[in-house]
Protein backbone atom coordinates (compact mmCIF):
# COMPACT_ATOMS: atom_id res chain seq x y z
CA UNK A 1 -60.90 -66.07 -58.04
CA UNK A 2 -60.88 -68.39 -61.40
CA UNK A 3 -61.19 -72.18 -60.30
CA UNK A 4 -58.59 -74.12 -61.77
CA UNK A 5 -58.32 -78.21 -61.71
CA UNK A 6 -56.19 -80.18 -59.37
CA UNK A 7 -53.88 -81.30 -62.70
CA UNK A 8 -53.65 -77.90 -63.65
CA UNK A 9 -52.26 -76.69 -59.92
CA UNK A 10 -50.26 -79.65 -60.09
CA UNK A 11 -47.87 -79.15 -63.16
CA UNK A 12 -48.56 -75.46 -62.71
CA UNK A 13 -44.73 -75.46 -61.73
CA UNK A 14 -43.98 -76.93 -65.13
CA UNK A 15 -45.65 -74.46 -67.15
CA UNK A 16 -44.05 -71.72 -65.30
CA UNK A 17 -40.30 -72.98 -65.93
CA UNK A 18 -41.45 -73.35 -69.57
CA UNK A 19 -42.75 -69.80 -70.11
CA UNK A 20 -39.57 -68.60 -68.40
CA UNK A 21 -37.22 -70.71 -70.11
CA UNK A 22 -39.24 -69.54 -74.12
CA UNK A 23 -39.05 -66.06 -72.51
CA UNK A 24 -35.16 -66.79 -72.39
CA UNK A 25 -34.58 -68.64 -75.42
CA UNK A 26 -36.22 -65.57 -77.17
CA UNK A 27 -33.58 -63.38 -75.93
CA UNK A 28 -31.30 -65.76 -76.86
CA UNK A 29 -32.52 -65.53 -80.39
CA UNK A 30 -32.62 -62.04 -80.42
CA UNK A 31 -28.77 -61.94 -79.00
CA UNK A 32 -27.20 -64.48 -81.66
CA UNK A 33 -29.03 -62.26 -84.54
CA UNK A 34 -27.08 -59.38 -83.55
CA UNK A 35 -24.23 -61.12 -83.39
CA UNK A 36 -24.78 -62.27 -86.96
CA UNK A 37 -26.14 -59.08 -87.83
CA UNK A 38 -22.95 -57.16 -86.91
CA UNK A 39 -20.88 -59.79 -88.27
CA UNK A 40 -18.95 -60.35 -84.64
CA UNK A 41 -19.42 -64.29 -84.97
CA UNK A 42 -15.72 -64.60 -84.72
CA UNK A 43 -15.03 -62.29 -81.86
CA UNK A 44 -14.15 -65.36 -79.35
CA UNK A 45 -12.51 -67.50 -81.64
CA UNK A 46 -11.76 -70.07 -78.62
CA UNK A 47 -14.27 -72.46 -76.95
CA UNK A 48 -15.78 -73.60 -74.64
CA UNK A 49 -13.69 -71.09 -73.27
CA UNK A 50 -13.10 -66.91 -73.63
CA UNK A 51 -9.49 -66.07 -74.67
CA UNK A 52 -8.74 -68.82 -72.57
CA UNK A 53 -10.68 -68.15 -69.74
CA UNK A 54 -13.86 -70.04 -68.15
CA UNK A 55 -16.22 -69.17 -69.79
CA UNK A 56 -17.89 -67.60 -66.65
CA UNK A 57 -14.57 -65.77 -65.00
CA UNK A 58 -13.81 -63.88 -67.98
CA UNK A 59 -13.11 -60.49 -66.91
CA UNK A 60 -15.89 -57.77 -67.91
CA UNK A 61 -13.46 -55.46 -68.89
CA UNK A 62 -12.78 -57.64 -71.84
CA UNK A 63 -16.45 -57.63 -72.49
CA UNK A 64 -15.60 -54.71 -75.26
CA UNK A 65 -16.67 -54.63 -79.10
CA UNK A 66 -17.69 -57.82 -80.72
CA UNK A 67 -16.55 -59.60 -77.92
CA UNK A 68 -19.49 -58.48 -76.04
CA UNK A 69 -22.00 -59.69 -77.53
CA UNK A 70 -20.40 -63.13 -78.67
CA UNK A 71 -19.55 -63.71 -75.07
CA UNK A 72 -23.55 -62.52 -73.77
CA UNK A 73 -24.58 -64.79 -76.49
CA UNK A 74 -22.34 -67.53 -75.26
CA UNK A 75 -23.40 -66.53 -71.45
CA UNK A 76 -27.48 -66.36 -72.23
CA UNK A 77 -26.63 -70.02 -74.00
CA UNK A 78 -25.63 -71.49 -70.93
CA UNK A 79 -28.85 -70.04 -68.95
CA UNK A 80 -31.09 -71.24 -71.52
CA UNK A 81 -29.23 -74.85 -70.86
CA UNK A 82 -29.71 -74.51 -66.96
CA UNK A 83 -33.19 -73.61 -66.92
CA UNK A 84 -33.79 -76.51 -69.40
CA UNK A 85 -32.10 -79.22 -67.41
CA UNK A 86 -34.79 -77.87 -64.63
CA UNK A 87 -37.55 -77.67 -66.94
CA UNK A 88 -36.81 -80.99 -66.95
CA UNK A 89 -36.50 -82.29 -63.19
CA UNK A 90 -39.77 -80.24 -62.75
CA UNK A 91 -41.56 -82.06 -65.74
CA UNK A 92 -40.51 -85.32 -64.16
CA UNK A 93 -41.41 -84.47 -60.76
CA UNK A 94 -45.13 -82.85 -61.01
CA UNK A 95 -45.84 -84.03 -64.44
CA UNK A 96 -47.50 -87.88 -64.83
CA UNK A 97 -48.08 -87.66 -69.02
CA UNK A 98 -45.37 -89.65 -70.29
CA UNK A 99 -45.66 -88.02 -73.63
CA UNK A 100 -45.36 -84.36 -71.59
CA UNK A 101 -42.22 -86.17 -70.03
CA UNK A 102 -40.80 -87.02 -73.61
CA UNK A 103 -40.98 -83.25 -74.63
CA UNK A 104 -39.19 -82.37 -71.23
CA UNK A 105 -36.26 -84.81 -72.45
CA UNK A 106 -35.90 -83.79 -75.97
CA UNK A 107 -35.66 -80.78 -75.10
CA UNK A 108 -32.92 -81.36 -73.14
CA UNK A 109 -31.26 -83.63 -76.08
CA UNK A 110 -32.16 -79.93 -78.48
CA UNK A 111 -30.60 -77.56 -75.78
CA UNK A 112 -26.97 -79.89 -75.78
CA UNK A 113 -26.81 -80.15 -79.66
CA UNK A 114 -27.49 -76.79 -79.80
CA UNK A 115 -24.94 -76.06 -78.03
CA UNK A 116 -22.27 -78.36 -79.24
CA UNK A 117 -23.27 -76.42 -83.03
CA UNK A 118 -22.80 -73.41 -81.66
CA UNK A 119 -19.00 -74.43 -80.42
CA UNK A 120 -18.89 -76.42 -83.78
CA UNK A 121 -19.10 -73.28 -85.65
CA UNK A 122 -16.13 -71.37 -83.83
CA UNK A 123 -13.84 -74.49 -83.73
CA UNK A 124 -14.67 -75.21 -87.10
CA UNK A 125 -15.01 -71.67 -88.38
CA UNK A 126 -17.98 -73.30 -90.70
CA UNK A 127 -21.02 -70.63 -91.80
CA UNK A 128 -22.71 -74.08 -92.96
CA UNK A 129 -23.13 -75.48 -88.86
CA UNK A 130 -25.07 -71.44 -88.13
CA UNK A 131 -27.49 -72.14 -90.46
CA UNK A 132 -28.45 -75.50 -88.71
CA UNK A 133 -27.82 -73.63 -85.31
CA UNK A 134 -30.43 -71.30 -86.58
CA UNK A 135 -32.78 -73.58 -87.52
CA UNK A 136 -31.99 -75.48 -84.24
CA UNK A 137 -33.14 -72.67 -82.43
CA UNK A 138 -35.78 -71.84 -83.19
CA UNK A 139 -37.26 -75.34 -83.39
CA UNK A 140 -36.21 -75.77 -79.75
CA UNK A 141 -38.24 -72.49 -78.95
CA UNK A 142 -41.48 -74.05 -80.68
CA UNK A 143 -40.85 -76.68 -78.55
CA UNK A 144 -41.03 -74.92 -75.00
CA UNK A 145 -43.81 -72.82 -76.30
CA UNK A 146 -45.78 -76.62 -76.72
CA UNK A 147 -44.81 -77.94 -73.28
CA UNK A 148 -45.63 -74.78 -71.75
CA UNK A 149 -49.17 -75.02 -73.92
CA UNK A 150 -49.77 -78.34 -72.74
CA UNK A 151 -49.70 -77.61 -69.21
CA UNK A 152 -51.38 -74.96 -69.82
CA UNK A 153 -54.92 -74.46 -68.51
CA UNK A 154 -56.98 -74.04 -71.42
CA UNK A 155 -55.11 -77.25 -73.20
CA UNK A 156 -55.87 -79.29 -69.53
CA UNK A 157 -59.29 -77.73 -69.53
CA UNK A 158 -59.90 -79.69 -73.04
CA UNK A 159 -60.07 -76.70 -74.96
CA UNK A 160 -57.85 -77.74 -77.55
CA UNK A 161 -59.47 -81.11 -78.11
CA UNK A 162 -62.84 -82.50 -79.93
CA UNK A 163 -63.00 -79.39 -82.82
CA UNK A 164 -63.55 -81.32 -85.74
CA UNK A 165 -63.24 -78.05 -88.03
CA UNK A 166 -60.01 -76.92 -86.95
CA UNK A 167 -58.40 -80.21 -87.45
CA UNK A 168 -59.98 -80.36 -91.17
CA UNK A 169 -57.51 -77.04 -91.48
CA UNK A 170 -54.15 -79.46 -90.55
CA UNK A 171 -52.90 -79.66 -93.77
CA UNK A 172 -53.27 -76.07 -95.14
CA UNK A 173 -51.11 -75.55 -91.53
CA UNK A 174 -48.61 -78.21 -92.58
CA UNK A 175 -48.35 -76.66 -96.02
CA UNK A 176 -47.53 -73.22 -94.37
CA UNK A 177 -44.88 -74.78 -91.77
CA UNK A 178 -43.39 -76.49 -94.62
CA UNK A 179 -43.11 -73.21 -96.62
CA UNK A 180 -41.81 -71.54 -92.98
CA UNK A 181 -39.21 -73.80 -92.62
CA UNK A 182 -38.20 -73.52 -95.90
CA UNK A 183 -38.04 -69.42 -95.77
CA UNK A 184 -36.01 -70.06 -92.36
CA UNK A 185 -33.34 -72.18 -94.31
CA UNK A 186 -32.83 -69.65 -97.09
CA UNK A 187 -32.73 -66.60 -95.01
CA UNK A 188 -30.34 -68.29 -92.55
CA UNK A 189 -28.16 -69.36 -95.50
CA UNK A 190 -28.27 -65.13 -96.41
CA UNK A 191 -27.36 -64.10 -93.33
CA UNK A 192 -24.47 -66.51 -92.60
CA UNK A 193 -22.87 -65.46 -96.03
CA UNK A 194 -21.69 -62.56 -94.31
CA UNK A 195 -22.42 -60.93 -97.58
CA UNK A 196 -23.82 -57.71 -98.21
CA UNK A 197 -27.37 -57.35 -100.02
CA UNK A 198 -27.08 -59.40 -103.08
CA UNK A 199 -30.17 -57.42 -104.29
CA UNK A 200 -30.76 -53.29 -102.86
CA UNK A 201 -33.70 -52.47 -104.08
CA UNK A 202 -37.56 -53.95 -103.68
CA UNK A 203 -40.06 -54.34 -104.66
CA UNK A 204 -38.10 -54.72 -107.97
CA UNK A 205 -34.73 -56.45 -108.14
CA UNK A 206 -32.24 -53.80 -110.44
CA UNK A 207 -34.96 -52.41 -111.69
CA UNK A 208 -36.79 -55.27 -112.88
CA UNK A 209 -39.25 -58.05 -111.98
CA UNK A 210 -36.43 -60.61 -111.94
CA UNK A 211 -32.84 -59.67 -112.82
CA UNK A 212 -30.86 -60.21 -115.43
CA UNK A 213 -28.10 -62.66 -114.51
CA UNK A 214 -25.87 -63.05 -117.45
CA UNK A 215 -22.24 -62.50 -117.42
CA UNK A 216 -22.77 -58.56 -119.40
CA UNK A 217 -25.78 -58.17 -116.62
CA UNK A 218 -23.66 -59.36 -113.65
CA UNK A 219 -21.14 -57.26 -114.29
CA UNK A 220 -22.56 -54.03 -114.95
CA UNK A 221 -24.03 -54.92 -111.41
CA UNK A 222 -21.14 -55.65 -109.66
CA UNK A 223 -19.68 -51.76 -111.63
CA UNK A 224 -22.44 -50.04 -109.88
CA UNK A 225 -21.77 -51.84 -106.81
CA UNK A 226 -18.01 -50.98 -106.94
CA UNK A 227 -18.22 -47.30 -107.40
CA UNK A 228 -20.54 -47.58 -104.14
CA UNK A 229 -17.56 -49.26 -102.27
CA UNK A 230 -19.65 -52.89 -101.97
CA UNK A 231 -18.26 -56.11 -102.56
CA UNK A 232 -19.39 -58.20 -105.66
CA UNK A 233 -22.46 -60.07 -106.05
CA UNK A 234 -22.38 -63.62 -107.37
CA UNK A 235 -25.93 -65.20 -109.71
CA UNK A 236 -26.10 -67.62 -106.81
CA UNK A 237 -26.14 -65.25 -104.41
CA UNK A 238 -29.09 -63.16 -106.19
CA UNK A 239 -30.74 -66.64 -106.95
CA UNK A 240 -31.02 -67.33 -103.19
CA UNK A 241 -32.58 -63.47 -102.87
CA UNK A 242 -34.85 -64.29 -105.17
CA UNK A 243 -35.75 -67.40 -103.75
CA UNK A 244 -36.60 -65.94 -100.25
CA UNK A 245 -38.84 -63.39 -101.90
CA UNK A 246 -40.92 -65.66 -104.11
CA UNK A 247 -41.24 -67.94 -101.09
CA UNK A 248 -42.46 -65.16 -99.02
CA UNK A 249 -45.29 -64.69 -101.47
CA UNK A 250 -45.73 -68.72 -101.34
CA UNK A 251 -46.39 -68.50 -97.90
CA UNK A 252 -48.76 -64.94 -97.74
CA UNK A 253 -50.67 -66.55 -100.22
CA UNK A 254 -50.78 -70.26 -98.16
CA UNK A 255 -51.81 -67.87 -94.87
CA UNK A 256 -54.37 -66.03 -96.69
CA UNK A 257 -55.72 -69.04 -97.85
CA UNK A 258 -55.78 -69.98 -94.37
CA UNK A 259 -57.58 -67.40 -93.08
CA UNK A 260 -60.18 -67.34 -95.88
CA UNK A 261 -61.23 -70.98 -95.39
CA UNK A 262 -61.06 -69.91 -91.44
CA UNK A 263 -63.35 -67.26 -91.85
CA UNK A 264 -65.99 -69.39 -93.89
CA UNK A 265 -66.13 -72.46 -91.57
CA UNK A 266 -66.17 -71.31 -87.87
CA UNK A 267 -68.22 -69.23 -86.64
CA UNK A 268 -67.63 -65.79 -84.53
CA UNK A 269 -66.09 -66.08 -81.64
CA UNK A 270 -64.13 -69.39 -82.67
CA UNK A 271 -59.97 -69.45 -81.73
CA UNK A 272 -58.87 -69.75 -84.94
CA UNK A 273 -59.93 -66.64 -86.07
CA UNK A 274 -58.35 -64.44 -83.75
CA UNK A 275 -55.15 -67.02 -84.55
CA UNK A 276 -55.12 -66.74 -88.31
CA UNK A 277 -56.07 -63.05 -88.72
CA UNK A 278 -52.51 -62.20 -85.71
CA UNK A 279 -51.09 -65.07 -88.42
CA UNK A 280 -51.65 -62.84 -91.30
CA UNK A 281 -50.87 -59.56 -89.96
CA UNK A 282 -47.77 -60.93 -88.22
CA UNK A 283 -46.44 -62.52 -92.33
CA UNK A 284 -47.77 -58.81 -93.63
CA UNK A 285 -45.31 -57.50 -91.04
CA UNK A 286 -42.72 -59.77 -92.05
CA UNK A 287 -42.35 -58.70 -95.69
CA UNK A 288 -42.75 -55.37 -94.65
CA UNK A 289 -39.69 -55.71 -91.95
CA UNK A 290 -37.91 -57.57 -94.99
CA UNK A 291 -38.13 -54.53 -97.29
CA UNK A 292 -37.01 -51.92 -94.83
CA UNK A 293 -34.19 -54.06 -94.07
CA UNK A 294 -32.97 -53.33 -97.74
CA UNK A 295 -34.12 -49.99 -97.77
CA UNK A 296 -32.23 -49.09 -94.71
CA UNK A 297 -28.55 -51.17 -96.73
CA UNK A 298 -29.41 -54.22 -94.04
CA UNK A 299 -28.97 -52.40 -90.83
CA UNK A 300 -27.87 -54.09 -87.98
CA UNK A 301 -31.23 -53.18 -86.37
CA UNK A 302 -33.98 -54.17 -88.32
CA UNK A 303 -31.99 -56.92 -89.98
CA UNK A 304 -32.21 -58.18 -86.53
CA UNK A 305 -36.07 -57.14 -85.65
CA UNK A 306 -36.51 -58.86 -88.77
CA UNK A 307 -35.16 -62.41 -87.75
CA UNK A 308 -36.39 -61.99 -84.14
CA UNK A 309 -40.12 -61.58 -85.88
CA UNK A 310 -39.71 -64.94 -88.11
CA UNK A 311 -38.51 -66.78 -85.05
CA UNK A 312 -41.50 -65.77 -83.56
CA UNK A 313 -43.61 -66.63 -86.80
CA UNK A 314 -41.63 -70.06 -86.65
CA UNK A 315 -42.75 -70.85 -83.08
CA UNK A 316 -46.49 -69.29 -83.44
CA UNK A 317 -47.12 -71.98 -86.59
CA UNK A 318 -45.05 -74.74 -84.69
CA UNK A 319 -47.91 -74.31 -81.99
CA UNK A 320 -50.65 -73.50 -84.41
CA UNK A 321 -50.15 -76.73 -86.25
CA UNK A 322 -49.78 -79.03 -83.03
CA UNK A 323 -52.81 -77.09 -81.83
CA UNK A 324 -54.92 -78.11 -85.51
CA UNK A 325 -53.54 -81.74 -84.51
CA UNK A 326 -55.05 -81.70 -81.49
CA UNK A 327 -58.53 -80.65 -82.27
CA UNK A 328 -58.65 -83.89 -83.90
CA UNK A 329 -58.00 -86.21 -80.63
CA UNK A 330 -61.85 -86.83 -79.57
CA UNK A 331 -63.54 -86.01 -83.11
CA UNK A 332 -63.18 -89.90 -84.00
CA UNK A 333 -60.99 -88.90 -86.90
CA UNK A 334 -57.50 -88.20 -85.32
CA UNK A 335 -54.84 -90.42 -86.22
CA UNK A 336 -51.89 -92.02 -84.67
């Protein structure tokens, strides 16, 4: 039977409603892609209500089509908002950090913005609010993943303290959130254009290493695109492909870095390697994910494997880089 320390058995509770309430914000994520993904964002133009009804009385033999899965979406929403509000309670009730206790309540501010975008966007009918829902999200996930970290028993153990060489790494980890965010922003900008692929083909873009945009080039595109029964692309909208792809290479190359300078200052055995090297193989993944999605013309599918997989990317560095942080309290060197 492991031995575990009277703090640890004591917010034990806490940690629990946080792994269960990530677990369901996941889903959540995975839920809303789809809906994006199919393009059924619109399918309950009311809210907070369903065609009029409560939300929670509308009749499941409505639930047909789009409506479906904007109305699970909306449903799975609400859940995530309960089990938040008790993440909460619980935090304030086992847990005596007052830091922990700040977490607990912004993520209970996160969870009711979040949803107030989300009914923003239908009232509104505004693509802009879903990117900042997106991003929303999947900061708010990062955040359950840390509160359920900290209460965690390796964190309470002191594990993630006094590790003077993982917390020289915090800025090569603030580099890559920086660049993760910034991927997260462009790709949630694609998706809510509601466009089809501005670029089909990869690893080369019409043929070539970066493609000609001129008004001759653009429209000898949009021809070929025509005969093939897709709507017209714009330059901007090729721009913004263009953009996620070089910053996808920004970001391998930031990881790999990572991993390299992991690899020559720990020794065997040390976290970080196991972290950077699941890291690398989870960005490799990525890219990979990305180019099947235009292989396969964007598919509903894998369009949507491939957002569920950078939420999860978003989240893993969130922690990674509050974890880097952390190695620093107890070295002497960590700062305010």
């Amino acid at each position: 039977m492991v031995d575990i320390s009277p703090e640890a058995a004591r917010v034990a509770p806490v940690h629990r409603v946080a792994l269960l309430t990530a677990l369901a914000t996941f889903l959540l994520i995975v839920v809303g892609g789809l809906v994006t993904s199919k393009g059924v964002g619109m399918s309950v133009p009311d809210w907070p209500t369903t065609y009029g009804y409560n939300m929670f009385l509308f009749p499941y033999s409505k639930w047909v089509g789009g409506i479906f899965w904007e109305h699970s979406h909306r449903l799975i929403a609400s859940g995530v908002g309960f089990l938040t509000l008790i993440l909460a309670g619980v935090t304030f009730w086992k847990e005596k950090r007052t830091w922990v206790r700040w977490l607990a309540v912004g993520a209970v501010v996160a969870v009711i913005l979040q949803g107030v975008l989300g009914g923003l966007r239908v009232t509104l009918y505004k693509d802009q609010i879903g990117i900042f829902h997106a991003a929303l999200a999947q900061s708010f996930f990062g955040l359950l993943l840390i509160i359920a970290s900290v209460t965690g028993k390796g964190f309470l153990a002191g594990k993630w303290t006094n590790d003077l060489v993982a917390y020289s790494l915090r800025r090569l980890g603030m580099a890559a959130l920086f660049l993760t965010y910034f991927q997260l922003g462009i790709a949630a900008t694609i998706r809510h254009q509601h466009a089809p692929l501005a670029i089909r083909d990869f690893p080369t873009a019409y043929g070539a290493l970066f493609p000609e945009t001129s008004p001759e080039a653009l429209a000898k595109i949009n021809t070929e695109r025509q005969k093939d029964r897709i709507a017209p692309v714009s330059a901007s909208q090729i721009y913004l492909q263009m953009t996620h792809r070089i910053g996808a290479v920004a970001l391998l190359l930031v990881v790999i870095a990572f991993v390299t300078r992991v690899v020559k200052v720990t020794t065997l055995g040390h976290w970080l390697r196991g972290w950077s090297l699941l890291w690398c193989g989870a960005i490799l993944l990525q890219i990979l994910l990305g180019a099947i999605t235009i292989w396969f013309n964007k598919a509903a599918d894998v369009a949507t494997t491939h957002m569920a997989l950078g939420a999860l990317l978003t989240s893993f560095t969130i922690l990674l880089v509050f974890r880097l942080f952390c190695a620093g309290h107890g070295t002497g060197e960590e700062r305010a």
